[in-house]
N, C-alpha and C. Protein backbone atom coordinates (compact mmCIF):
# COMPACT_ATOMS: atom_id res chain seq x y z
N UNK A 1 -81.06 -30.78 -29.77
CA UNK A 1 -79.84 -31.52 -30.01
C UNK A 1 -79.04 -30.77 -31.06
N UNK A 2 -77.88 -30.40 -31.00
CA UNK A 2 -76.67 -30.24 -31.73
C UNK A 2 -76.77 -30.58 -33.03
N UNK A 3 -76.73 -29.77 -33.93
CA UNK A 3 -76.48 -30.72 -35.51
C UNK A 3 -74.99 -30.45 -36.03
N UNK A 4 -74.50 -31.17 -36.78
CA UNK A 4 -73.24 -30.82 -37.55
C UNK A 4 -73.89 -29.99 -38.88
N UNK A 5 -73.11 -28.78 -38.51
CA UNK A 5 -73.54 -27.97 -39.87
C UNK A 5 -72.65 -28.82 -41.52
N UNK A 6 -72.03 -29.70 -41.12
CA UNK A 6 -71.50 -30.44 -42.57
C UNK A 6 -73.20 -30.92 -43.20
N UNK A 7 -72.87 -31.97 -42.12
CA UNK A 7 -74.08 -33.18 -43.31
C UNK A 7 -76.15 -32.72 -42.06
N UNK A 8 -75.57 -31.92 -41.42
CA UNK A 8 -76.91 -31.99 -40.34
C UNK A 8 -77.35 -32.91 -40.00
N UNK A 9 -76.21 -34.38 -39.52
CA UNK A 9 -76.23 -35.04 -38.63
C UNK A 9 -75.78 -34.92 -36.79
N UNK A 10 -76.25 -35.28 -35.52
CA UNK A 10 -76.61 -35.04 -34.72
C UNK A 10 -74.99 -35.14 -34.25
N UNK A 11 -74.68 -34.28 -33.24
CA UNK A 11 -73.13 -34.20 -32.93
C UNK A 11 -73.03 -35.49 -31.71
N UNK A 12 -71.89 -35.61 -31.53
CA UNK A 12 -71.74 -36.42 -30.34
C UNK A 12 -71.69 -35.33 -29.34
N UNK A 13 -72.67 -35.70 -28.13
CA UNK A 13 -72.80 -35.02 -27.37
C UNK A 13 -71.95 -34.70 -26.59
N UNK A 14 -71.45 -33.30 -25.68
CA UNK A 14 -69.99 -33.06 -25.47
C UNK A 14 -70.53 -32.61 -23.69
N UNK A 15 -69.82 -33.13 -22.85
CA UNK A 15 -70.09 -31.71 -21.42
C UNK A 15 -70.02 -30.27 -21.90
N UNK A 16 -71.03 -29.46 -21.52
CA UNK A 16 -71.28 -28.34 -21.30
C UNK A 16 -71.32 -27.55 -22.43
N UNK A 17 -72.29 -28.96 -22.99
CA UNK A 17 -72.80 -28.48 -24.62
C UNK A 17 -74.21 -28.92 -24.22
N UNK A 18 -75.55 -28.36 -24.88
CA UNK A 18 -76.62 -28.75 -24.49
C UNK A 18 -76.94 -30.26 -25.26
N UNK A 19 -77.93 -30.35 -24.43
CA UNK A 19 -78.17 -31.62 -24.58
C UNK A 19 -79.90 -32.02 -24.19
N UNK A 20 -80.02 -33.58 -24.90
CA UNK A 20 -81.61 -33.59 -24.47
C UNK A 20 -81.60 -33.76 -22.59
N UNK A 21 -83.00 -32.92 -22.32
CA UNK A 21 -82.78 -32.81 -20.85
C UNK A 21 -82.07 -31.86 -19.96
N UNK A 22 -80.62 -31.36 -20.82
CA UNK A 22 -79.97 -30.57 -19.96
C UNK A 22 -79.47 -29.31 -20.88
N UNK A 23 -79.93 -27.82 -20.25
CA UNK A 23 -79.34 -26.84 -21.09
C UNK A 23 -77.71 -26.46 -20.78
N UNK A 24 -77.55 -27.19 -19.31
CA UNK A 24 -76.36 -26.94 -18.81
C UNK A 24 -75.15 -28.08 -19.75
N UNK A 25 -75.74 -29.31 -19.67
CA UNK A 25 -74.65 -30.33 -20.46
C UNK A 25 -73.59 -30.79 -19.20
N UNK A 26 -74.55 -31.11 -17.84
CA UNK A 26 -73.88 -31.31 -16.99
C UNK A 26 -73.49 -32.59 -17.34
N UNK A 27 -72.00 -33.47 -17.16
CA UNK A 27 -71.54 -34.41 -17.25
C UNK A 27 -72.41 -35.88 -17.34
N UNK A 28 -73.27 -36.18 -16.52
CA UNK A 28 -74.22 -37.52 -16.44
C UNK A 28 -74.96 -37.12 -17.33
N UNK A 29 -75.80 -35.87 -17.62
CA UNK A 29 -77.23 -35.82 -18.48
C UNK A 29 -76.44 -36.15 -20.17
N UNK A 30 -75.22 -35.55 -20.18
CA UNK A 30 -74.39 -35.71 -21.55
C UNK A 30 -74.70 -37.67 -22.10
N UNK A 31 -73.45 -38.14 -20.74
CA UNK A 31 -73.59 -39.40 -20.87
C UNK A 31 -75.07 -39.94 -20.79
N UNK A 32 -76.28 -39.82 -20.39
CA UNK A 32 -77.44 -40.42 -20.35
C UNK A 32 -78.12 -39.78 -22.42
N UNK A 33 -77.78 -38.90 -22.62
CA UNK A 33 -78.21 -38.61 -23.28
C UNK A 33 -77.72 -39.36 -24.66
N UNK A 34 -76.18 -39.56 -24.77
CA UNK A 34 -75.54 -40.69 -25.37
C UNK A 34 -75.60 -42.02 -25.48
N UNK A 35 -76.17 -42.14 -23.84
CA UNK A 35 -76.61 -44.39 -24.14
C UNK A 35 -78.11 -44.27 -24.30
N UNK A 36 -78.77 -43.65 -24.55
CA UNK A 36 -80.53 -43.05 -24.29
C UNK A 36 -80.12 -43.83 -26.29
N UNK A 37 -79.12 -43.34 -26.75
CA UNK A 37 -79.18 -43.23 -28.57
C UNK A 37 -79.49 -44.58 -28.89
N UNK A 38 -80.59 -44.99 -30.15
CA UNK A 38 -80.63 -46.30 -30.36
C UNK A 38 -79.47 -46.93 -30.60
N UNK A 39 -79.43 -48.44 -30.00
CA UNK A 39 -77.91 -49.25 -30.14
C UNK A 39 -77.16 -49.02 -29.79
N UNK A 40 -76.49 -47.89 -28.59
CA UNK A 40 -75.84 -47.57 -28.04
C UNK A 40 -75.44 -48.33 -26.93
N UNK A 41 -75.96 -48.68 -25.91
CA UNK A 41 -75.88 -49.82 -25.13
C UNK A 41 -75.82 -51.08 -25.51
N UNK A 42 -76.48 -51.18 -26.65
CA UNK A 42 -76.35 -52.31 -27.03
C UNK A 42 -75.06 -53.10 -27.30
N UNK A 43 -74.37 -51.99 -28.20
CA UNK A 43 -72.73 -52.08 -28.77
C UNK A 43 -72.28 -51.93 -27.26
N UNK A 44 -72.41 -51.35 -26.46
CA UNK A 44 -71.54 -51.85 -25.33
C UNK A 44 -71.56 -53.01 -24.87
N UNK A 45 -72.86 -53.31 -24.49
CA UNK A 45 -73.26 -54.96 -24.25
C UNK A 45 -72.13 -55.83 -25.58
N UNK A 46 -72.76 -55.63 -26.57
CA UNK A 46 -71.82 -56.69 -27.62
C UNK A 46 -70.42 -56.95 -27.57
N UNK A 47 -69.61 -55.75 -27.00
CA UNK A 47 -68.45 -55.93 -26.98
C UNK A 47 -67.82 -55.73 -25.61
N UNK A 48 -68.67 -56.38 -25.08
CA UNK A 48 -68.19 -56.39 -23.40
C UNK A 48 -66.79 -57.65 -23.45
N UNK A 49 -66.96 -58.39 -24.56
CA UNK A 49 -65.95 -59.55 -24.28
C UNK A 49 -64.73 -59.52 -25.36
N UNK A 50 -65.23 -59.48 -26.13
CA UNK A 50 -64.03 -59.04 -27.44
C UNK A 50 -64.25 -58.27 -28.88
N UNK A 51 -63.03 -57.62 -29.23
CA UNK A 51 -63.35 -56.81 -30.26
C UNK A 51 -64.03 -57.52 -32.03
N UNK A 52 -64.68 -56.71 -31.91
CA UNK A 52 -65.68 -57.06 -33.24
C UNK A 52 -65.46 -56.41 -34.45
N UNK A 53 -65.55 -56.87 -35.82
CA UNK A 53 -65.64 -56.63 -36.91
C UNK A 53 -67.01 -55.84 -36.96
N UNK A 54 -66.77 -54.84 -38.07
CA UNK A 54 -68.11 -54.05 -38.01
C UNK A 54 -69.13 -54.70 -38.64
N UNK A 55 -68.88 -55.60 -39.57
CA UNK A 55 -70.02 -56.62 -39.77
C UNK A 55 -70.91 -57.14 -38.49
N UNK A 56 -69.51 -58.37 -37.44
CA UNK A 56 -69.98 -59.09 -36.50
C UNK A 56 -70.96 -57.75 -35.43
N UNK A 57 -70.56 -57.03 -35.68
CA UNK A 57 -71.11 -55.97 -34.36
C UNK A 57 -72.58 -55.89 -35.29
N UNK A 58 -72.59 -55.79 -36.31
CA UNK A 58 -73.92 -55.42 -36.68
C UNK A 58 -74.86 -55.99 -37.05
N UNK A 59 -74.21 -57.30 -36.95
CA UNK A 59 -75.20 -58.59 -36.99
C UNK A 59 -74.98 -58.74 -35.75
N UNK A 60 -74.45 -58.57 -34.36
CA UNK A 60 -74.71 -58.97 -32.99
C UNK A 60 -75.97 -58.04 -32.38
N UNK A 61 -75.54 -57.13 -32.97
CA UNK A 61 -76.40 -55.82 -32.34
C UNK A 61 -77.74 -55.60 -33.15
N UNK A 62 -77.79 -56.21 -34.40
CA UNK A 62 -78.85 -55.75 -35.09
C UNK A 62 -79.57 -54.22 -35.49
N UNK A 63 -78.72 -53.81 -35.79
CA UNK A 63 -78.57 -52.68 -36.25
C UNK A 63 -78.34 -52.42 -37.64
N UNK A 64 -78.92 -51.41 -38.36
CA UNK A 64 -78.86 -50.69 -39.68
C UNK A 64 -77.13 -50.53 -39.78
N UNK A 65 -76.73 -50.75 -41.18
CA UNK A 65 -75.30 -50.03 -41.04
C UNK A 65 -75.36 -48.74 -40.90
N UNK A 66 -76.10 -47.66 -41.03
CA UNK A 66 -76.18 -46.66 -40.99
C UNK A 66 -76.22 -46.18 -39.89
N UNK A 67 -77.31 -46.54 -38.84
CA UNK A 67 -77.41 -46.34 -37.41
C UNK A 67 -76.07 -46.65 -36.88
N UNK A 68 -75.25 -47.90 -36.96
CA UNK A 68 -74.28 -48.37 -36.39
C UNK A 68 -73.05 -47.37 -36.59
N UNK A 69 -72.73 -47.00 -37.88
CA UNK A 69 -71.97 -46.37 -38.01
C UNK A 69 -72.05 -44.43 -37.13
N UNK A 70 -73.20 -44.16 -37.34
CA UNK A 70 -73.24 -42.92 -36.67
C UNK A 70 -73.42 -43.12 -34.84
N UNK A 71 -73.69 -44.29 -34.37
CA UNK A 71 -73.79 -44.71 -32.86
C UNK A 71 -72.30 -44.89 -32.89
N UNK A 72 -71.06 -45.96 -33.56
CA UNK A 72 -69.56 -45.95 -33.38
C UNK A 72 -69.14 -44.63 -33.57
N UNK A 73 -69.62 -44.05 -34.72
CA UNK A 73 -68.64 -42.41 -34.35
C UNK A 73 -69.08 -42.00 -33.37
N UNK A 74 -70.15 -41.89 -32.55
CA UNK A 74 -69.99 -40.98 -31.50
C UNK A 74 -69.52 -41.84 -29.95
N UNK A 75 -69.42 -43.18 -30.12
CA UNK A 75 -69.03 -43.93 -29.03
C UNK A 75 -67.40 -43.96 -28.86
N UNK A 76 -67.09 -43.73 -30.03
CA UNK A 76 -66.07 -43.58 -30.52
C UNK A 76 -64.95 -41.96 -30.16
N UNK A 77 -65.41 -40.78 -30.60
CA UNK A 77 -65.95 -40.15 -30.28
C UNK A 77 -65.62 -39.81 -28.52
N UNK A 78 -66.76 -40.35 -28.05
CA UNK A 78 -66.53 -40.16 -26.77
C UNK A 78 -65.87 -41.32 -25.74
N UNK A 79 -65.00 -41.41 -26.54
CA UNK A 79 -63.60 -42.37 -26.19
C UNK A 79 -63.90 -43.77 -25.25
N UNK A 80 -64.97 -44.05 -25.34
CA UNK A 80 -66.14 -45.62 -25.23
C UNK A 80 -65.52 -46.74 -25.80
N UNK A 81 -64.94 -46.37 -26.92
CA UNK A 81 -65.00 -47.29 -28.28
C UNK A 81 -64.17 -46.67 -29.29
N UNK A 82 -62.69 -47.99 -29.59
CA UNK A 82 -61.89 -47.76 -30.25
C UNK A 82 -61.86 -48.38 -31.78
N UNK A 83 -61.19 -48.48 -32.27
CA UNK A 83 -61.09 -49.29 -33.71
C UNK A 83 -59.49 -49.67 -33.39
N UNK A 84 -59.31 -50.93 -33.88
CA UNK A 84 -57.92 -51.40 -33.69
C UNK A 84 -57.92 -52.75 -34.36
N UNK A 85 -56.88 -53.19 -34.40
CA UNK A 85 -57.05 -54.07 -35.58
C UNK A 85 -57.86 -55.45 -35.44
N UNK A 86 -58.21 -55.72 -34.59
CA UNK A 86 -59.65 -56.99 -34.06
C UNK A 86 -60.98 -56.54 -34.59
N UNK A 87 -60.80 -54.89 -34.51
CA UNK A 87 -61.92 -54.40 -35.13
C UNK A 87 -62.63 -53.37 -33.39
N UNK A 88 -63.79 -53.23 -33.91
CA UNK A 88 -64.49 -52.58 -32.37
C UNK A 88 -64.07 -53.24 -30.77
N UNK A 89 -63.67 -52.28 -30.14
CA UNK A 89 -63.67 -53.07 -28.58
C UNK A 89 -63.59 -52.00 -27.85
N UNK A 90 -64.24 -51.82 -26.64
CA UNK A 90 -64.13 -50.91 -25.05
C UNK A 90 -62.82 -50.74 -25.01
N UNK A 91 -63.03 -49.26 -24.78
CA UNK A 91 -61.83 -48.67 -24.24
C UNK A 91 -61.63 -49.30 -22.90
N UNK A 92 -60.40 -48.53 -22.20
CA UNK A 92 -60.55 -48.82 -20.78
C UNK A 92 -61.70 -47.93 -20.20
N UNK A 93 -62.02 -46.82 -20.51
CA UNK A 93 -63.15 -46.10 -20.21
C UNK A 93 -64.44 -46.86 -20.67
N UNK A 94 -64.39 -47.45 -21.59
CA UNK A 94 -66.04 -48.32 -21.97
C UNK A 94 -66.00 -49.36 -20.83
N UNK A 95 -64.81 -50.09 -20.31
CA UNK A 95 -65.00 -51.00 -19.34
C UNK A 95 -65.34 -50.79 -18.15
N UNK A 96 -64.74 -49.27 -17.83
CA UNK A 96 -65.42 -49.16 -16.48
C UNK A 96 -67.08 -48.05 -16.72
N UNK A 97 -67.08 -47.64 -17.70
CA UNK A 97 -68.66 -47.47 -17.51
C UNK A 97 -69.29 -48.98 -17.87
N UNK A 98 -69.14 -50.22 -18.52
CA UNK A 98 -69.91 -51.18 -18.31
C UNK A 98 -69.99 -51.88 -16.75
N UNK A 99 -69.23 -51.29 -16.36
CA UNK A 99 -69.04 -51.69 -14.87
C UNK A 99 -69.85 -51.10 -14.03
N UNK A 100 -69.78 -49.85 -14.23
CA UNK A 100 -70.72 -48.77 -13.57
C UNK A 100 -72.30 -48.96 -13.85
N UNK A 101 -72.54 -49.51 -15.42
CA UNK A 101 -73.92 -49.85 -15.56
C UNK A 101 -74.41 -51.27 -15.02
N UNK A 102 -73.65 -52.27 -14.58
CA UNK A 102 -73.76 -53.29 -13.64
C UNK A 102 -74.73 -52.60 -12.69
N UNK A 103 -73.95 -51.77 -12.01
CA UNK A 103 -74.12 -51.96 -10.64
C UNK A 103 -75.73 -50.75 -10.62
N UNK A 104 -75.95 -49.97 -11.89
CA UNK A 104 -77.52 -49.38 -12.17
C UNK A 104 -78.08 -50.87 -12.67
N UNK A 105 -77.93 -51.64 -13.42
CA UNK A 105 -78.88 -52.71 -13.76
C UNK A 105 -79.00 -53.60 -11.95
N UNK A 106 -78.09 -53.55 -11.26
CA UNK A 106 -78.53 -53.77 -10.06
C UNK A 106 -79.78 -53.52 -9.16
N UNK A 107 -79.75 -51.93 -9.32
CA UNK A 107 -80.51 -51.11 -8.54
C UNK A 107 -81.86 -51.50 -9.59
N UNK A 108 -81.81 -51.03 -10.54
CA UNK A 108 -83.22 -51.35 -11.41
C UNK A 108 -83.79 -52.59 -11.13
N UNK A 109 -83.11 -53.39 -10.97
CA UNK A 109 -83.88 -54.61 -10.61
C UNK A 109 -84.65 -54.88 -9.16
N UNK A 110 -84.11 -53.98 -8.39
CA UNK A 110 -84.32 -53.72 -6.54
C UNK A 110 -85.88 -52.84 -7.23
N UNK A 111 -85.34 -52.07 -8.01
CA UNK A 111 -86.31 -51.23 -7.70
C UNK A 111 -87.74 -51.56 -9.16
N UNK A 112 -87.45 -52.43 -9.90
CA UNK A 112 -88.33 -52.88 -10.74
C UNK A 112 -89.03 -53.82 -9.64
N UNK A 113 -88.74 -54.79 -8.92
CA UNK A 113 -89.28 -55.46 -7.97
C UNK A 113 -90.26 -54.87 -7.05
N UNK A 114 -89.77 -53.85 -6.38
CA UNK A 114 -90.37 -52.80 -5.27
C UNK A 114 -91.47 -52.66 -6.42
N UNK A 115 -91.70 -51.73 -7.53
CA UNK A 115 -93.01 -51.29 -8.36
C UNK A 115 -93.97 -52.41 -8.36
N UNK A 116 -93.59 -53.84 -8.13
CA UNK A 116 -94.40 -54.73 -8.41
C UNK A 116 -95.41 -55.22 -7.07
């Protein structure tokens, strides 16, 4: 994984930058490698409905401020997740990947069933 030579914290992962899983940084392994981050999904889940104060997000999400803050910069970052004056909320791009992860929590469930 990528470090920032500032503080040698972990970069937000970019296409066709390496990444865990992929030396190529093909587009999906980027994004898998980004909601894979603790609380990452989570903050999507939390603000699927309205924008949050970074407090409310971090008492919704249960998360470290520390974690939270380095999961929003890079959700952020990778244009997921804005700041505006409500506080945290989905881009139009966070809405349609929560949309897109619908329809995988779909399949997981077809296919968590089938394993059983």
């Amino acid at each position: 994984m990528a470090r920032s030579p500032k503080n040698n914290a972990p970069e937000t992962p970019k296409p066709g930058q390496p990444v865990r899983g992929s030396r190529t940084g093909r587009p999906v392994m980027v994004l898998l490698d980004l909601l894979g981050r603790r609380g990452a999904l989570r903050i999507i889940w939390e603000l699927r409905q309205d924008a949050l104060t970074f407090r409310a997000l971090q008492d919704a999400a249960e998360l470290t401020p520390s974690t939270l803050n380095t999961r929003l910069k890079e959700l952020r970052d990778a244009r997921i997740v804005a700041l505006g004056e409500g506080g945290y909320a989905l881009t139009a791009q966070g809405h349609e990947l929560r949309q897109s992860l619908a329809a995988l929590t779909q399949w997981a469930e077809v296919w968590a069933g089938d394993l059983h």
